[in-house]
PDB file of N, CA and C in Angstrom:
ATOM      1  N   UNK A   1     -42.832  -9.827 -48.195  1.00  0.00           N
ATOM      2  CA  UNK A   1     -43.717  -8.760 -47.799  1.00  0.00           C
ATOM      3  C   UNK A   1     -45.121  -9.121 -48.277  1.00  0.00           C
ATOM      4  N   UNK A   2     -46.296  -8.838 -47.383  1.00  0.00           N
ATOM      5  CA  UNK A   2     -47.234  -9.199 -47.680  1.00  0.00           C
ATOM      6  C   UNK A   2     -48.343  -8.341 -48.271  1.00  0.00           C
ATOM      7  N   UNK A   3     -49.318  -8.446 -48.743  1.00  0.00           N
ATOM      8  CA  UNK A   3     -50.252  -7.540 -49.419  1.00  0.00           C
ATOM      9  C   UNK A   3     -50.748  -6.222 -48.550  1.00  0.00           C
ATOM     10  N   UNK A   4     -50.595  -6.773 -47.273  1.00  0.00           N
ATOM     11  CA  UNK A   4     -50.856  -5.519 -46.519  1.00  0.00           C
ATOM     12  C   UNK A   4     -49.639  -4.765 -46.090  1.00  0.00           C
ATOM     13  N   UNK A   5     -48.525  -5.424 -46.153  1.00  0.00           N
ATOM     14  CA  UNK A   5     -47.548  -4.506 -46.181  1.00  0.00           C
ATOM     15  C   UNK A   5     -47.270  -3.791 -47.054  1.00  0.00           C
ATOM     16  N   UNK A   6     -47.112  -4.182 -48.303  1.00  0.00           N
ATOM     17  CA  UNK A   6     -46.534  -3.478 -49.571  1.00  0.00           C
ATOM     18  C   UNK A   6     -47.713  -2.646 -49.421  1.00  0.00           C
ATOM     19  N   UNK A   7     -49.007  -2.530 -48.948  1.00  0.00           N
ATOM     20  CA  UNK A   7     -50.279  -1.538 -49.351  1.00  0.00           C
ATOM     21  C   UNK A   7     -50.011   0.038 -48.050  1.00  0.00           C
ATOM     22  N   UNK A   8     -49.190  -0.593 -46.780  1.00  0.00           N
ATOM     23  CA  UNK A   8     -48.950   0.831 -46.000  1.00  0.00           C
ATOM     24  C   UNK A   8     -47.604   1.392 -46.694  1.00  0.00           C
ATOM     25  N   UNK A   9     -47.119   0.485 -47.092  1.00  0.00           N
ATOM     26  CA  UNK A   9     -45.711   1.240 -47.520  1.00  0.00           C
ATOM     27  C   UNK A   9     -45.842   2.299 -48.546  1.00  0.00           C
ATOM     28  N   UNK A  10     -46.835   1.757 -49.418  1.00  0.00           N
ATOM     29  CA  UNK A  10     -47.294   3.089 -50.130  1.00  0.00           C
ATOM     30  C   UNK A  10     -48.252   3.889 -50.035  1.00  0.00           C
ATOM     31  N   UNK A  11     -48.799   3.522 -48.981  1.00  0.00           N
ATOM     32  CA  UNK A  11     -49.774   4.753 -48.341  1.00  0.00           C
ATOM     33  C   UNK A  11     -48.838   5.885 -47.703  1.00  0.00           C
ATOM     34  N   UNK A  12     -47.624   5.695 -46.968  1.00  0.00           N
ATOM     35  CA  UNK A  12     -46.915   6.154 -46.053  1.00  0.00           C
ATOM     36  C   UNK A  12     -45.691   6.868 -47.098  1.00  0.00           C
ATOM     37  N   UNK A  13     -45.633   6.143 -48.497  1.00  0.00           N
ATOM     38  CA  UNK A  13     -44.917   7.031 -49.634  1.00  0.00           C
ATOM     39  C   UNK A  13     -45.548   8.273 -50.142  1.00  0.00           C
ATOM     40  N   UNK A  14     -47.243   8.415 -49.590  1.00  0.00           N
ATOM     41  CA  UNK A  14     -47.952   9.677 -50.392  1.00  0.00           C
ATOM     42  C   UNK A  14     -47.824  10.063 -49.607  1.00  0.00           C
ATOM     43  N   UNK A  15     -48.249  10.001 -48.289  1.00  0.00           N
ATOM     44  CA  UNK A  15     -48.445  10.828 -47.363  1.00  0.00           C
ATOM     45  C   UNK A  15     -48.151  12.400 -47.187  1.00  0.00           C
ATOM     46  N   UNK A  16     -46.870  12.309 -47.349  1.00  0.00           N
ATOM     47  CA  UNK A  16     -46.329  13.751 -47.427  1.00  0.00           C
ATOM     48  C   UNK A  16     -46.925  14.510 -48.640  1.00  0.00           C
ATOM     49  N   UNK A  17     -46.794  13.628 -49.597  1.00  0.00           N
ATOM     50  CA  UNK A  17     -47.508  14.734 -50.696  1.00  0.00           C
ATOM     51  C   UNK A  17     -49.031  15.192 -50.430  1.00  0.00           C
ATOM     52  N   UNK A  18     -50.017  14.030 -50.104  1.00  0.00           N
ATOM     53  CA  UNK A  18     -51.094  14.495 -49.723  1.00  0.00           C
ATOM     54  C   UNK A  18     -51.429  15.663 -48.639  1.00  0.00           C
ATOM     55  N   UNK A  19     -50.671  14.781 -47.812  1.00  0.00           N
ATOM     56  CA  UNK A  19     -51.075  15.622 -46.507  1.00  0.00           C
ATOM     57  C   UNK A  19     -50.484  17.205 -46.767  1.00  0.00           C
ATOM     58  N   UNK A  20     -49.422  17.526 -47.132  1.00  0.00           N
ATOM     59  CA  UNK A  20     -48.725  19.204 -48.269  1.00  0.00           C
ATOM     60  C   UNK A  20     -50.051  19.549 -49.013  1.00  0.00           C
ATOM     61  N   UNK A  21     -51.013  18.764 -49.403  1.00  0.00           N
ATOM     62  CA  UNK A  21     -51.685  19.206 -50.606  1.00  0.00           C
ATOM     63  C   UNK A  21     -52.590  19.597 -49.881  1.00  0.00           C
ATOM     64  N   UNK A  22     -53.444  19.251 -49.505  1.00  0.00           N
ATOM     65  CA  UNK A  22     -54.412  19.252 -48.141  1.00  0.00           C
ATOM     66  C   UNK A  22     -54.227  20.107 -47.443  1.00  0.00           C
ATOM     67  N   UNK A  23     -53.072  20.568 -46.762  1.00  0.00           N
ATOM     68  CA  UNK A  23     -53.158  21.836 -45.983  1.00  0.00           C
ATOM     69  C   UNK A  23     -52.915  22.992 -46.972  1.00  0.00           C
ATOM     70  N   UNK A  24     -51.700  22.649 -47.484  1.00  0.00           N
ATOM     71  CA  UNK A  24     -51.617  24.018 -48.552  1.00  0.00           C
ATOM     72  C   UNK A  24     -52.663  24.556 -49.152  1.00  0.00           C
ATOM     73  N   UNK A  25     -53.795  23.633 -49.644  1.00  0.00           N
ATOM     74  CA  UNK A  25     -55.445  24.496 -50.106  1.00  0.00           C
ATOM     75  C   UNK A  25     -56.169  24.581 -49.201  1.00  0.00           C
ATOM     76  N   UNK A  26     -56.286  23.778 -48.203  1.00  0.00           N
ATOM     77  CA  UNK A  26     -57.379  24.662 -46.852  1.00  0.00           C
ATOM     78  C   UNK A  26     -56.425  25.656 -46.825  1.00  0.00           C
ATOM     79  N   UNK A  27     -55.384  26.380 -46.057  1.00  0.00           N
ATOM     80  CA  UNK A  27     -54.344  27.518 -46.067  1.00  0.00           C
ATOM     81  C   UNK A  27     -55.056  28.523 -47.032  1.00  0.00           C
ATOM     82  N   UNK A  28     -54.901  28.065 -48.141  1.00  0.00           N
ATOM     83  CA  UNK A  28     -55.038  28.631 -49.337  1.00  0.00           C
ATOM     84  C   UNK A  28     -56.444  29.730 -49.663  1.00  0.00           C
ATOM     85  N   UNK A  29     -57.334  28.452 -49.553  1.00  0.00           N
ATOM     86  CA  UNK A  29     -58.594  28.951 -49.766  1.00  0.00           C
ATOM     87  C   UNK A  29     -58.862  30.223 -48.365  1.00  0.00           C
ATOM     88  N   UNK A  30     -58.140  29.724 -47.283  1.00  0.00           N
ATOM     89  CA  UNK A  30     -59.080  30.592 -45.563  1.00  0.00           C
ATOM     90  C   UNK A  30     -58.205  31.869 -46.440  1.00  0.00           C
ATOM     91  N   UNK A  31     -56.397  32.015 -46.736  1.00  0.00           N
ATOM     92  CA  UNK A  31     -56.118  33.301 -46.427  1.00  0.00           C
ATOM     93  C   UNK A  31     -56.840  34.268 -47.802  1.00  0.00           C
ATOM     94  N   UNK A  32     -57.120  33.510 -49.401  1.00  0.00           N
ATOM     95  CA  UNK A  32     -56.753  34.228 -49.842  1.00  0.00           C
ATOM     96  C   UNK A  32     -59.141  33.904 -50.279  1.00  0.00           C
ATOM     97  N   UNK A  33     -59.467  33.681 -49.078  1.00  0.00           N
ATOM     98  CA  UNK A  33     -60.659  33.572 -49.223  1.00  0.00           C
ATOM     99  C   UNK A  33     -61.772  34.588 -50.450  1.00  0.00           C
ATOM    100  N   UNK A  34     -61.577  35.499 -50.632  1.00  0.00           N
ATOM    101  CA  UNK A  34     -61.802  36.667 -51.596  1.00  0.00           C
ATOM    102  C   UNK A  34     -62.183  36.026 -52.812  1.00  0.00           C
ATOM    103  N   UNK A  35     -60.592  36.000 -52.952  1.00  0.00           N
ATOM    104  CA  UNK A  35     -59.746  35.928 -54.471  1.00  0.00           C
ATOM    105  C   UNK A  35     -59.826  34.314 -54.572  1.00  0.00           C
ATOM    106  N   UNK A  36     -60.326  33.452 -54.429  1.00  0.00           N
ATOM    107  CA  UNK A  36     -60.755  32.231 -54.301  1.00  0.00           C
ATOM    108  C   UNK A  36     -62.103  31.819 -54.167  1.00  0.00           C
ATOM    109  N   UNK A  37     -62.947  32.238 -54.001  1.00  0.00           N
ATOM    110  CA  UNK A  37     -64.133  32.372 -53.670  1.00  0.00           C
ATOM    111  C   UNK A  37     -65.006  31.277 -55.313  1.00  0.00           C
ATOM    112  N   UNK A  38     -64.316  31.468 -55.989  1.00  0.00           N
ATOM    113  CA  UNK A  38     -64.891  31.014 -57.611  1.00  0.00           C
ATOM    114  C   UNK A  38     -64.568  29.675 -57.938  1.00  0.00           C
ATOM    115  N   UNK A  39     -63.182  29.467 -57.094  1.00  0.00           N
ATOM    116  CA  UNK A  39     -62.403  28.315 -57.586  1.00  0.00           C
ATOM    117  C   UNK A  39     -62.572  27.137 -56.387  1.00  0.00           C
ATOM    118  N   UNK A  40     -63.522  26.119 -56.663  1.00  0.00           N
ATOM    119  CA  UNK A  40     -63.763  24.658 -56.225  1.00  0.00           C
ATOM    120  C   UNK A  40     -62.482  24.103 -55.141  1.00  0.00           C
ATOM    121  N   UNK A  41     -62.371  23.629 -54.009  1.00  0.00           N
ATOM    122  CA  UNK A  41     -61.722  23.335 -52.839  1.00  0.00           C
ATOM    123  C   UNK A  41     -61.255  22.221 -53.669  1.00  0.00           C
ATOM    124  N   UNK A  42     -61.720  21.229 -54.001  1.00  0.00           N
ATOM    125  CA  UNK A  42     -61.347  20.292 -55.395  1.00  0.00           C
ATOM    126  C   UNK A  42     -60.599  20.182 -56.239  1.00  0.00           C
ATOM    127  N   UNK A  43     -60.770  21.297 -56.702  1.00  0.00           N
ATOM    128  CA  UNK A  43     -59.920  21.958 -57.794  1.00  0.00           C
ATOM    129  C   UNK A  43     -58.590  21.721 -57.451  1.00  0.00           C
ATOM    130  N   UNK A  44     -58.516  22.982 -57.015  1.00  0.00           N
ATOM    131  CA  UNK A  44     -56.890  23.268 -56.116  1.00  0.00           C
ATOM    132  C   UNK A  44     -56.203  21.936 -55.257  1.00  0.00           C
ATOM    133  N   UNK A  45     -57.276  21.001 -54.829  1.00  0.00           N
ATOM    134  CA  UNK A  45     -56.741  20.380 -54.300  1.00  0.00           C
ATOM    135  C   UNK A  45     -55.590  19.149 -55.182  1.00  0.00           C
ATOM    136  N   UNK A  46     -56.936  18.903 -56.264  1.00  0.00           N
ATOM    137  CA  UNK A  46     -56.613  17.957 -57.586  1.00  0.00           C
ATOM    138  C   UNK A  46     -55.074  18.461 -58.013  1.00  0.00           C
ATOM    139  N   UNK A  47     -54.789  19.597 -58.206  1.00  0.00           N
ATOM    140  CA  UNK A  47     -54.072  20.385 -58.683  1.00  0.00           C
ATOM    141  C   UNK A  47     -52.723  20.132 -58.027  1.00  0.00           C
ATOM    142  N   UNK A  48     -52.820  20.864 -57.095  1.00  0.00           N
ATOM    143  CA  UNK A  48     -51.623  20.783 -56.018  1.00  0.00           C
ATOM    144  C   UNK A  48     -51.151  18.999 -55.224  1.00  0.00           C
ATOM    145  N   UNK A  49     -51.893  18.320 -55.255  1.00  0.00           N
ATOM    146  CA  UNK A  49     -51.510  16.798 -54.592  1.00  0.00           C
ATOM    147  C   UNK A  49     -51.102  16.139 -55.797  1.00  0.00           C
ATOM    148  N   UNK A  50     -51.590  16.728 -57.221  1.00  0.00           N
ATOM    149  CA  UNK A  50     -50.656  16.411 -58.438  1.00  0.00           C
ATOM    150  C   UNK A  50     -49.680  16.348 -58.506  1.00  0.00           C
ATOM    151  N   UNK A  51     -49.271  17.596 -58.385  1.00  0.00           N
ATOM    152  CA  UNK A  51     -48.374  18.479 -58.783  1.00  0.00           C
ATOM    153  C   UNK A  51     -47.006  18.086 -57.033  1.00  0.00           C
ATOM    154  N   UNK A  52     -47.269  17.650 -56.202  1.00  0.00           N
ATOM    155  CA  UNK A  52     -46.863  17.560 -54.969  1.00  0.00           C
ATOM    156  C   UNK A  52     -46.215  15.791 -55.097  1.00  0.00           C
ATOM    157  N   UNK A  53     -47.258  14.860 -55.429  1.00  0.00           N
ATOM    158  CA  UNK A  53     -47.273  13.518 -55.989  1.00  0.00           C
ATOM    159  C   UNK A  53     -45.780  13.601 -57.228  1.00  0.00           C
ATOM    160  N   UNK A  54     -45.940  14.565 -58.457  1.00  0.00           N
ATOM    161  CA  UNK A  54     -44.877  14.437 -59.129  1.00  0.00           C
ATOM    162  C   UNK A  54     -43.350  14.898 -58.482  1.00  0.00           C
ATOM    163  N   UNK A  55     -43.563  15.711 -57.558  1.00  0.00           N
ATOM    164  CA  UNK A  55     -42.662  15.997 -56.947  1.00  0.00           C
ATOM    165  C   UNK A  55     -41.745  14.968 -56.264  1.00  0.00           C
ATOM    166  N   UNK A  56     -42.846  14.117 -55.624  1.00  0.00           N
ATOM    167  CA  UNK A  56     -42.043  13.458 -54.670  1.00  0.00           C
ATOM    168  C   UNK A  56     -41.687  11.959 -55.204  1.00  0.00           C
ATOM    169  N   UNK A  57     -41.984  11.963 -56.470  1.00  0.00           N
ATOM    170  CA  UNK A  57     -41.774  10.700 -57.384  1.00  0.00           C
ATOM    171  C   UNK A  57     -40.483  11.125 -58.379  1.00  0.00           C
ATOM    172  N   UNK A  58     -40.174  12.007 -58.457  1.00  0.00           N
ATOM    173  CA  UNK A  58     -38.992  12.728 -59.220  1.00  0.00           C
ATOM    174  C   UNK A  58     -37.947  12.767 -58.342  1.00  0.00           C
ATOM    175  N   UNK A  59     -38.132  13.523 -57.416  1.00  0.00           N
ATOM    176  CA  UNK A  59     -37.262  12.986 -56.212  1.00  0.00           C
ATOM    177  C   UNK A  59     -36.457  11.717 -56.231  1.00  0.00           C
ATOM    178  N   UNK A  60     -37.951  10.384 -55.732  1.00  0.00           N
ATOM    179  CA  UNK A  60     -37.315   9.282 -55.635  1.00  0.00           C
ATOM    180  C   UNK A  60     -36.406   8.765 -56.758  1.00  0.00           C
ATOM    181  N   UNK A  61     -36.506   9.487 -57.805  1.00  0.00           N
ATOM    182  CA  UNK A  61     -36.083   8.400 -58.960  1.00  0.00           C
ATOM    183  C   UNK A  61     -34.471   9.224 -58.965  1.00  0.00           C
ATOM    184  N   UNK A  62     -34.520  10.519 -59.063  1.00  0.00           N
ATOM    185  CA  UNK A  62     -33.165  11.072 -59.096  1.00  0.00           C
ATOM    186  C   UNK A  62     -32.097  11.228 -57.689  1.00  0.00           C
ATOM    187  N   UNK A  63     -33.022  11.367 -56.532  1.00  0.00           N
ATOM    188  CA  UNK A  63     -31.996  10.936 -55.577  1.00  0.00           C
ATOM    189  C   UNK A  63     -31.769   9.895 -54.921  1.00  0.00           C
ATOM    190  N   UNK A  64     -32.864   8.574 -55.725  1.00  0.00           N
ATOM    191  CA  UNK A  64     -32.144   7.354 -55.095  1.00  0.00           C
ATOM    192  C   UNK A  64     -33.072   6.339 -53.588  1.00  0.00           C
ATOM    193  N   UNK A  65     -34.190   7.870 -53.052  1.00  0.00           N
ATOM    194  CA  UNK A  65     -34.383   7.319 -52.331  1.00  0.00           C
ATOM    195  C   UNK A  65     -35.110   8.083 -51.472  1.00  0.00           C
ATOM    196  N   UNK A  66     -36.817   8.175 -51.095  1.00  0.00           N
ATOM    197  CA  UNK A  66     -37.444   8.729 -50.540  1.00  0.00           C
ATOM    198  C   UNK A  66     -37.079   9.749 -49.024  1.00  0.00           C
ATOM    199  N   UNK A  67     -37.785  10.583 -49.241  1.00  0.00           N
ATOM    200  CA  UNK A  67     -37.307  11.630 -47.289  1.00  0.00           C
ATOM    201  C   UNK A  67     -36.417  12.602 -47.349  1.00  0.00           C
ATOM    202  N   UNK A  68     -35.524  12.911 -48.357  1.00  0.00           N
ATOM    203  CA  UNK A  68     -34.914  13.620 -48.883  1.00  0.00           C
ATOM    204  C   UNK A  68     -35.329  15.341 -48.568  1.00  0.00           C
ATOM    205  N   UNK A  69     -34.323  16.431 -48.166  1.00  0.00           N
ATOM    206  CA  UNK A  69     -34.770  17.419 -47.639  1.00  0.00           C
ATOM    207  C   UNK A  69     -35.315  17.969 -49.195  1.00  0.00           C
ATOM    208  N   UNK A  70     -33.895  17.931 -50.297  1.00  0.00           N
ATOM    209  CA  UNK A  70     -34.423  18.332 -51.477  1.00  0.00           C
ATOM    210  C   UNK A  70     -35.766  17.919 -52.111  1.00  0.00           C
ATOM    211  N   UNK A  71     -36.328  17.134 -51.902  1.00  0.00           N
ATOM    212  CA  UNK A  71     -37.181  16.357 -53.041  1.00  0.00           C
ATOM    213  C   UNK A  71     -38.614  17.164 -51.705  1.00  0.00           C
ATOM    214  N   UNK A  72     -38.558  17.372 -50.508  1.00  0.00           N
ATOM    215  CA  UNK A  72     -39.888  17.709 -49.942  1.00  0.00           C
ATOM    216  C   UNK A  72     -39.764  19.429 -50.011  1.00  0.00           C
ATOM    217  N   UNK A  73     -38.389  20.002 -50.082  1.00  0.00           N
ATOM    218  CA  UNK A  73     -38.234  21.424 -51.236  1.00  0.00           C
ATOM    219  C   UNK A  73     -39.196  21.404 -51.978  1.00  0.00           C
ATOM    220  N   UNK A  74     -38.716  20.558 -53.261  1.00  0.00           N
ATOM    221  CA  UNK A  74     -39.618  20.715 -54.654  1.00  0.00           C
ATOM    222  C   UNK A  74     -40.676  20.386 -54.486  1.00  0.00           C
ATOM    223  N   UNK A  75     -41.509  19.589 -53.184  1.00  0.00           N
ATOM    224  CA  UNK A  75     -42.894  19.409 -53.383  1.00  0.00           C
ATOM    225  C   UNK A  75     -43.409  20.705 -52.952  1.00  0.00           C
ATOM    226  N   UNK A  76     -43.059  21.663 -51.786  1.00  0.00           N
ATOM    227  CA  UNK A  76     -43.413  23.007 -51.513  1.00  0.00           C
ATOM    228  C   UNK A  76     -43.084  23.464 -52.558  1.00  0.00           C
ATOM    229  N   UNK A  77     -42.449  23.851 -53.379  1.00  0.00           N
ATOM    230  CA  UNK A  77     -42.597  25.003 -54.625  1.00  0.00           C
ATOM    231  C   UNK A  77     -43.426  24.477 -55.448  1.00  0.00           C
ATOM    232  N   UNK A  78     -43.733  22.754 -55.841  1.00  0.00           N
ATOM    233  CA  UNK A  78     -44.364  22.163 -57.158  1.00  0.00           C
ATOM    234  C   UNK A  78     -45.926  22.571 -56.248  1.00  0.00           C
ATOM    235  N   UNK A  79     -46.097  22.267 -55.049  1.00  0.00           N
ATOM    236  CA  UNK A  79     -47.321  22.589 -54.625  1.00  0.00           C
ATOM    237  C   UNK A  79     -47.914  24.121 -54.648  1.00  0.00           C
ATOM    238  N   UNK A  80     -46.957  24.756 -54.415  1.00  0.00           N
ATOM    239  CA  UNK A  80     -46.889  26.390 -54.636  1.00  0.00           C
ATOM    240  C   UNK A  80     -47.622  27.042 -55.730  1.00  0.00           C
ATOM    241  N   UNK A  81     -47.308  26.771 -56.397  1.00  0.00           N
ATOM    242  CA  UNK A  81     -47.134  26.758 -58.250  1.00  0.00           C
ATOM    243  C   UNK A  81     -48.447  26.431 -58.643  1.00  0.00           C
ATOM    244  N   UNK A  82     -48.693  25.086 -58.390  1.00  0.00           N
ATOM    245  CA  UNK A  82     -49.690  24.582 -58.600  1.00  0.00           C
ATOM    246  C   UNK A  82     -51.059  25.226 -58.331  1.00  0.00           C
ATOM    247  N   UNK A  83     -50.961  25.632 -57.240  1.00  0.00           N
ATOM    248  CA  UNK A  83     -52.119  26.314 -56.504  1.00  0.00           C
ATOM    249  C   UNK A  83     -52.358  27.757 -57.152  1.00  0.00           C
ATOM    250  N   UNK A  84     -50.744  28.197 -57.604  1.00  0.00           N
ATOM    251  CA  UNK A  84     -51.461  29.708 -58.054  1.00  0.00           C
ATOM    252  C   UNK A  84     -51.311  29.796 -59.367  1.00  0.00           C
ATOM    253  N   UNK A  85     -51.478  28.636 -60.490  1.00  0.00           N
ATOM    254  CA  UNK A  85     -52.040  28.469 -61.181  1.00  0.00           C
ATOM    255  C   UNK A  85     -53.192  27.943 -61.329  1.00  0.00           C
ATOM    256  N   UNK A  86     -53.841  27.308 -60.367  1.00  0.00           N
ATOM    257  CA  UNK A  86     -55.233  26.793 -60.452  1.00  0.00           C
ATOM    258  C   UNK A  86     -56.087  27.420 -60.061  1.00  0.00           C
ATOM    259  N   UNK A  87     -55.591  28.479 -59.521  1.00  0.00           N
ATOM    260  CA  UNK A  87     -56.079  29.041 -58.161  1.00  0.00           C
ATOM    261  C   UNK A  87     -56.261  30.701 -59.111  1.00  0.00           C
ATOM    262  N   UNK A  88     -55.087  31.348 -59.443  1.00  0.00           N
ATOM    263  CA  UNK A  88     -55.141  32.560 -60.036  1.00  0.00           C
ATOM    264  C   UNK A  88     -54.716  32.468 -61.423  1.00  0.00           C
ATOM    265  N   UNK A  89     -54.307  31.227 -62.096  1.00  0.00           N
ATOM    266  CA  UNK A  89     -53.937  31.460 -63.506  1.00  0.00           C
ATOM    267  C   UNK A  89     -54.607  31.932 -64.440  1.00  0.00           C
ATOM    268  N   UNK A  90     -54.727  32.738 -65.499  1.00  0.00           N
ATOM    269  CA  UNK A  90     -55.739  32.754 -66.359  1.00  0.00           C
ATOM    270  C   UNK A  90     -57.156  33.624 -66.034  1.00  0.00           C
ATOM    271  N   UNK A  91     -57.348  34.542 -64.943  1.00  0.00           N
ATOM    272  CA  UNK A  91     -57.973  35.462 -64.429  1.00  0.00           C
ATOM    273  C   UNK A  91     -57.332  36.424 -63.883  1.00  0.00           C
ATOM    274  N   UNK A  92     -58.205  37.302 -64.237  1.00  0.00           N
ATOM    275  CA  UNK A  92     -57.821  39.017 -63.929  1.00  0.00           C
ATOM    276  C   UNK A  92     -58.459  39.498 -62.631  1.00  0.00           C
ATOM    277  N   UNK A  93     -57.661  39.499 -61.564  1.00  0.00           N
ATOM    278  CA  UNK A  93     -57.652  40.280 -60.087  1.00  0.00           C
ATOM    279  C   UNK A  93     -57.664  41.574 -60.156  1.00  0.00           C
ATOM    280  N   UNK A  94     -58.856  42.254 -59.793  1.00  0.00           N
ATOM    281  CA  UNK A  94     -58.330  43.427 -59.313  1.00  0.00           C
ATOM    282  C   UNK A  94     -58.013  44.008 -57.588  1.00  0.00           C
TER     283      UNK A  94
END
C-alpha cells in the first residue's frame, strides 16, 4: 500500500465521525440558536468531532473492526453529550 493509499484510508476512517460532528453543530447551533448564541461554532464543533473521533476508535478496538451499527450508536450519543455539555454545561438557562 502506498502513501497515498494508507492517507485515503484514513481519511475515509474519520469521515463518519467528522462529517456526525459537522452536522450535529450546524443542527445544533440553527435549532437551539437562542440558547447558543454565546458559545463559538468551534467550540462545539472541537467538542463533539472529539468526542465522535473517540467513539469511533473504541469501537474499532472492541469490535474488531470499523462500520459497525453499534460503534456509529455510540458516536450519536458520544456526539450528543458532547454538544450539550459544551454547548449548555455549566450555565444557567432560563
Amino acid at each position: 500500500m502506498g502513501f497515498l493509499d494508507a492517507l485515503w484510508h484514513l481519511l475515509n476512517l474519520f469521515a463518519p465521525a467528522l462529517g456526525l460532528a459537522a452536522t450535529a453543530t450546524t443542527l445544533s447551533k440553527l435549532l437551539w440558536w437562542r440558547r447558543l448564541r454565546g458559545v463559538a461554532w468551534a467550540r462545539l464543533l472541537g467538542w463533539s468531532a472529539a468526542a465522535a473521533t473517540a467513539a469511533l476508535l473504541g469501537g474499532l478496538v472492541l469490535l474488531g473492526a470499523d462500520g459497525r451499527v453499534a460503534t456509529y450508536a455510540a458516536m450519536v450519543l458520544a456526539t450528543a453529550l458532547a454538544l450539550a455539555w459544551a454547548g449548555f454545561g455549566g450555565r444557567a438557562h432560563g
